[in-house]
Protein backbone atom coordinates (compact mmCIF):
# COMPACT_ATOMS: atom_id res chain seq x y z
CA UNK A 1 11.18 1.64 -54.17
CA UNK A 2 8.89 3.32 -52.15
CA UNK A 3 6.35 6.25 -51.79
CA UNK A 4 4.34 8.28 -49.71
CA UNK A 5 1.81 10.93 -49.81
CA UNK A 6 1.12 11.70 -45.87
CA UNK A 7 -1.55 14.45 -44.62
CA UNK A 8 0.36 15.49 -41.86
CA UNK A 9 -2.28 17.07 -39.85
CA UNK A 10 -3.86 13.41 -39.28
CA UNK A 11 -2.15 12.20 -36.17
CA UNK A 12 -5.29 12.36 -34.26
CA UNK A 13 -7.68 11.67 -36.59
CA UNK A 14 -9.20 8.50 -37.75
CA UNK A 15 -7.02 7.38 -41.24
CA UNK A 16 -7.20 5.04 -44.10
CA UNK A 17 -3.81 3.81 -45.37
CA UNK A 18 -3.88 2.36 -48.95
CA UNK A 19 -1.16 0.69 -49.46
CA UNK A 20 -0.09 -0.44 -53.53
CA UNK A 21 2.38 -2.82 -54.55
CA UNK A 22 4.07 -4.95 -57.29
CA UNK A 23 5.72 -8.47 -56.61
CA UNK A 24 9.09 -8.75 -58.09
CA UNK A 25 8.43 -11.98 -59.76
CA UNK A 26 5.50 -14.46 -60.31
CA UNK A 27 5.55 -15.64 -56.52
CA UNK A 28 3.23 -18.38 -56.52
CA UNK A 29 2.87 -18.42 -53.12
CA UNK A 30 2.02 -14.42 -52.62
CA UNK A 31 -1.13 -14.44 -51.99
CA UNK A 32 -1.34 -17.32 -49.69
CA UNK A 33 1.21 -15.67 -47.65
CA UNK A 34 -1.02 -12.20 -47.71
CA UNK A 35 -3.79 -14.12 -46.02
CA UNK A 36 -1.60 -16.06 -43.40
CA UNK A 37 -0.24 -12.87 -42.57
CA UNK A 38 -3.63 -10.76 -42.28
CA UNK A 39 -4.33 -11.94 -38.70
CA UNK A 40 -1.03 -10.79 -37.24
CA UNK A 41 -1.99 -7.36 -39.01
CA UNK A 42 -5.09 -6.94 -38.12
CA UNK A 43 -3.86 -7.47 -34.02
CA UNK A 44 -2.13 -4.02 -34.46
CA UNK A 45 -3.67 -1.49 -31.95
CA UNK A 46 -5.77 0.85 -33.18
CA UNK A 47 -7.13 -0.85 -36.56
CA UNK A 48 -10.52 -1.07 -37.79
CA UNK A 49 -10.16 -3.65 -40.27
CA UNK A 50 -8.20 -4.44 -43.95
CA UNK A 51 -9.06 -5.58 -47.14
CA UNK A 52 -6.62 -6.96 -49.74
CA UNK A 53 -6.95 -7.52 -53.36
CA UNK A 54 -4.85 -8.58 -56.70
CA UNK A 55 -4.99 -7.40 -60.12
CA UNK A 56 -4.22 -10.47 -61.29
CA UNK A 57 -1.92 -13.34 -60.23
CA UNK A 58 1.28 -12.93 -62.04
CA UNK A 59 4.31 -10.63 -62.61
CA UNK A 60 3.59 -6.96 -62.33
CA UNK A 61 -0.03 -7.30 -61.09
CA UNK A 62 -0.20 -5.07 -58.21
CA UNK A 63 -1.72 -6.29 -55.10
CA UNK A 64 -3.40 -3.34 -53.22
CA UNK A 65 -3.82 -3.32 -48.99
CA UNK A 66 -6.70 -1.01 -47.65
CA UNK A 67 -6.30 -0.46 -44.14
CA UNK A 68 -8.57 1.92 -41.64
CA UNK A 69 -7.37 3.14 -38.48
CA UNK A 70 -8.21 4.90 -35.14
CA UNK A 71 -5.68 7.76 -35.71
CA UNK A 72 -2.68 8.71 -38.03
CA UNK A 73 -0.42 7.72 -34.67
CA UNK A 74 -1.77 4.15 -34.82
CA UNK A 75 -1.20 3.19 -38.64
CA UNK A 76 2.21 5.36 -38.21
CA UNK A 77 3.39 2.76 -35.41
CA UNK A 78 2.03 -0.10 -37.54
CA UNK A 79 4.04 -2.38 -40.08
CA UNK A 80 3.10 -2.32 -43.80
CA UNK A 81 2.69 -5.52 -45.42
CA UNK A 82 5.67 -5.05 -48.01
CA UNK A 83 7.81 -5.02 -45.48
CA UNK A 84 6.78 -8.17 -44.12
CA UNK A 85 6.67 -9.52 -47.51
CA UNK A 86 10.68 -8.93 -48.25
CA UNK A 87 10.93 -10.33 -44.28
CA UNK A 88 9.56 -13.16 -45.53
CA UNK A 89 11.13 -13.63 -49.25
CA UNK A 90 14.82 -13.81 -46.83
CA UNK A 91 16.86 -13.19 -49.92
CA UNK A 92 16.32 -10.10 -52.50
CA UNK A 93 13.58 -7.61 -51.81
CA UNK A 94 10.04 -9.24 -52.39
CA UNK A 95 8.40 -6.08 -53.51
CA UNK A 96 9.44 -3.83 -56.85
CA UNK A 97 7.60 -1.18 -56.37
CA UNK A 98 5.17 0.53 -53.30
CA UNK A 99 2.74 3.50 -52.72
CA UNK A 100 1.43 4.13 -49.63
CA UNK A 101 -1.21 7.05 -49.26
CA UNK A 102 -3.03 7.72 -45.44
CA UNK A 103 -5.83 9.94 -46.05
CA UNK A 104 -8.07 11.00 -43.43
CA UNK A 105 -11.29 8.80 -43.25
CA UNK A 106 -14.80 10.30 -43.33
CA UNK A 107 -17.03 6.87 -43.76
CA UNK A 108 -16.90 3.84 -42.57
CA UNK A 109 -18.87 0.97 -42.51
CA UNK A 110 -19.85 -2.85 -42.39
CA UNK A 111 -22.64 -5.04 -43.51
CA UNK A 112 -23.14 -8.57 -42.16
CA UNK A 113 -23.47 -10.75 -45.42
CA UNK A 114 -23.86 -14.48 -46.17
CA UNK A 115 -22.55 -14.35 -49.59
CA UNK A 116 -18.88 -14.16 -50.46
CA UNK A 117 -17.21 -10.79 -50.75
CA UNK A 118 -15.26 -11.34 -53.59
CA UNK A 119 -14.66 -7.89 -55.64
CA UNK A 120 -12.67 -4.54 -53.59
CA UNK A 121 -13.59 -1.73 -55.72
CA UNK A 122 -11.89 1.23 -55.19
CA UNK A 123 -12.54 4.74 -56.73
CA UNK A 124 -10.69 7.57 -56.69
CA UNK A 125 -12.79 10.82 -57.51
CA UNK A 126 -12.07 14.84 -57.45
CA UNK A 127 -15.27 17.22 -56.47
CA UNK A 128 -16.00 20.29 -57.83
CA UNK A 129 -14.93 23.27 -55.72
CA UNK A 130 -16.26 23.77 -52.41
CA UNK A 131 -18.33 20.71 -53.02
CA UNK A 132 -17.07 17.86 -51.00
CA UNK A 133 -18.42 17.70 -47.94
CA UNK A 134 -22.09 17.88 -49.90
CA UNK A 135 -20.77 15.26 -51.77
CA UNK A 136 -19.71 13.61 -48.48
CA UNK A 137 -23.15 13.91 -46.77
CA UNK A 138 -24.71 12.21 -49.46
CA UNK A 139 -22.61 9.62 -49.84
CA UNK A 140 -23.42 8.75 -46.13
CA UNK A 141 -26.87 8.29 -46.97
CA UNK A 142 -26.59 6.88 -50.00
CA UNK A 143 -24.22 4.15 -48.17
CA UNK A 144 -26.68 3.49 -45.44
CA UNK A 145 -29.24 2.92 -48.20
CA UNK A 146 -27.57 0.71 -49.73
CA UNK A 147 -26.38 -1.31 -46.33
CA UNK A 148 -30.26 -2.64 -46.39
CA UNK A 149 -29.94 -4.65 -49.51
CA UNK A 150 -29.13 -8.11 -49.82
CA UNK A 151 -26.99 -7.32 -52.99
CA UNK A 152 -25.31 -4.19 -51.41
CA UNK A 153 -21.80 -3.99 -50.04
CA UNK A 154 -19.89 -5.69 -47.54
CA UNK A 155 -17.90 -2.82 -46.60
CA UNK A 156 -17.51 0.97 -47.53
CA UNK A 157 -14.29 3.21 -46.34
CA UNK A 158 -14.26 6.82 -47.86
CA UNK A 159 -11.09 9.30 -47.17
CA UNK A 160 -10.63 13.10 -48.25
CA UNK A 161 -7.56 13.70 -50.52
CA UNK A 162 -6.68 17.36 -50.70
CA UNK A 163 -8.06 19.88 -52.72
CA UNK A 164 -11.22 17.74 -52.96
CA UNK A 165 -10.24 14.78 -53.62
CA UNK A 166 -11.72 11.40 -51.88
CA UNK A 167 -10.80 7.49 -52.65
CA UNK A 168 -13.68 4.93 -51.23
CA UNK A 169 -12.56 1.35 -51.28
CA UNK A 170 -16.07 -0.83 -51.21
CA UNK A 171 -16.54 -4.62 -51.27
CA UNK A 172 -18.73 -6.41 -53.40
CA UNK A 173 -20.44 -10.13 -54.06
CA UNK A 174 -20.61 -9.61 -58.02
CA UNK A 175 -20.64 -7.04 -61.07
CA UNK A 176 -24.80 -7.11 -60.81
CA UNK A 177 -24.57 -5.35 -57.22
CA UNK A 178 -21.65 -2.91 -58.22
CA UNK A 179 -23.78 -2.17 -62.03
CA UNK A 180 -27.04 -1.44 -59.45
CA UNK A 181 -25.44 0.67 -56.93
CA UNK A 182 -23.58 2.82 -59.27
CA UNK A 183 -25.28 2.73 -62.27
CA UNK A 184 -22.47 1.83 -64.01
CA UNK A 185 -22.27 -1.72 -66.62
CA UNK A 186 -19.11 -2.77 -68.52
CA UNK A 187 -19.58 -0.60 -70.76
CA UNK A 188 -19.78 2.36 -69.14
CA UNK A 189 -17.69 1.33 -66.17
CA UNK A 190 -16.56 4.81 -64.89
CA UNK A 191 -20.04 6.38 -63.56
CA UNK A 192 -20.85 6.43 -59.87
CA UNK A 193 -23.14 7.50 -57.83
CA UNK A 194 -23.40 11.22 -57.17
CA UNK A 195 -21.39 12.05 -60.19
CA UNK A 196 -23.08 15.42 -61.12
CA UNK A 197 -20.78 16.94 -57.74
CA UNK A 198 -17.45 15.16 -59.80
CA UNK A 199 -14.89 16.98 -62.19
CA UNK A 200 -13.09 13.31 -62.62
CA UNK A 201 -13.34 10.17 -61.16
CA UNK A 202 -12.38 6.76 -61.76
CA UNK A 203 -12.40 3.09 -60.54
CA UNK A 204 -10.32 0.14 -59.97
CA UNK A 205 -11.13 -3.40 -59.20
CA UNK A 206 -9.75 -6.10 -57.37
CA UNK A 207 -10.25 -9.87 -56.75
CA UNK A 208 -10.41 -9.98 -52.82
CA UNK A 209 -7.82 -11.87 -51.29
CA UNK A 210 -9.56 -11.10 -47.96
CA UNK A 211 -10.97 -9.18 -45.64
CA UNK A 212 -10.76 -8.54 -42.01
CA UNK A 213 -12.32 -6.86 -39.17
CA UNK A 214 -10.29 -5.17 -35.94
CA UNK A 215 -10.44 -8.32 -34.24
CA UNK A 216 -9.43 -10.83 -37.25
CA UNK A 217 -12.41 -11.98 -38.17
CA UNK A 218 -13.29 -12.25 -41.67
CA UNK A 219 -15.82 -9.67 -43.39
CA UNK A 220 -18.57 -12.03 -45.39
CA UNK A 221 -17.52 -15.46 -46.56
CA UNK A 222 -14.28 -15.78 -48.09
CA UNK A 223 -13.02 -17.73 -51.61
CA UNK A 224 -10.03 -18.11 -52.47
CA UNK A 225 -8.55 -16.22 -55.67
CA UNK A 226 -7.88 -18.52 -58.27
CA UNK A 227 -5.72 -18.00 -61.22
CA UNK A 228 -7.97 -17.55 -63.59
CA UNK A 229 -9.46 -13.93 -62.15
CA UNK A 230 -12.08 -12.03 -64.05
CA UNK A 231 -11.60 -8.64 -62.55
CA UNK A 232 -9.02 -7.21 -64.30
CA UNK A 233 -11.17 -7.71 -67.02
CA UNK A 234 -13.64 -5.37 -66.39
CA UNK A 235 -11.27 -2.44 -64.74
């Protein structure tokens, strides 16, 4: 089952595609085969680079693929990963549920980091009225602020939704760099940066699986998952 929320006035526009998905099963061998298939993703023309992260490692743990693109045309010729998932599972479909959103992308960058990336954060926020683009402008700065800390982010992608709406998917070393950038702790887990220009807003975390550049190579050091993840814990 499949769906799709598409801004159709994209096509020539640069795009992040966030793609959302549950495994039919407990397919112990998922997220290996999400990394061994990464670098025959990332070769598609026009990408920019794509992060993937899990939930958890079981049964109804969604796995979650954020791609960014040159145009709406480029990720609209590109595969999805469920669909090379179920190529792969060669017997009943792989995936039990997907949603795919391509929003058009307003930020984007990379930080060169030593440490392991090993938390995608993505939050999905709603501006007040007429405010987005302020809200926009200073999350540019505030991004390229935080791009000169050792603790900041790997990686920051923000796309508009309509009717002022924006996700940003962000990687992170550990919970200390996320609770400094956004002010936010485990206790109050839900406040971000630039929240006085919000009417809602709300996070999600995600052990990284991995994460890739346009040309295939990896974003940070990489780790692999291991079954005993701590994210979900803290969503």
């Amino acid at each position: 089952m499949c769906s799709a929320a598409l801004l159709a006035d994209v096509s020539d526009r640069p795009v992040m595609r966030v793609t959302t998905f549950q495994p039919v099963d407990a397919w112990h061998d998922l997220d290996r085969h999400l990394r061994e298939l990464m670098p025959d993703f990332a070769s598609q023309a026009g990408l920019y680079g794509v992060w993937v992260g899990r939930r958890g490692p079981g049964y109804g743990d969604d796995r979650v693929v954020v791609s960014m693109w040159s145009s709406g045309r480029a990720q609209m010729a590109a595969y999805t990963v469920p669909e090379a998932l179920d190529r792969l599972s060669q017997a009943s479909p792989a995936i039990l549920e997907t949603r795919i959103e391509v929003l058009q992308l307003r930020i984007r960058e990379q930080f060169p980091r030593d440490r392991p990336m090993r938390i995608l954060r993505i939050y999905r926020g709603l501006t007040r009225e007429d405010e987005l683009e302020l809200y926009l402008s200073e999350a540019q700065a505030g991004v390229q602020v935080d791009g000169t800390r050792e603790d900041g982010p790997g990686g920051v992608a923000c796309a508009v939704a309509p009717e002022g709406g924006f996700v940003t998917a962000s990687l992170w070393a550990d919970w200390p760099s996320i609770e400094k950038a956004t002010g936010g702790d485990v206790k109050h887990p839900l406040l971000t940066r630039n929240a006085a220009r919000l009417v809602a807003g709300e996070p999600a975390h995600f052990e990284l699986i991995t994460a890739l550049d346009g040309q295939g190579e990896e974003i940070g050091a990489q780790v692999e998952p291991t079954d005993d993840s701590t994210v979900e814990a803290r969503t």
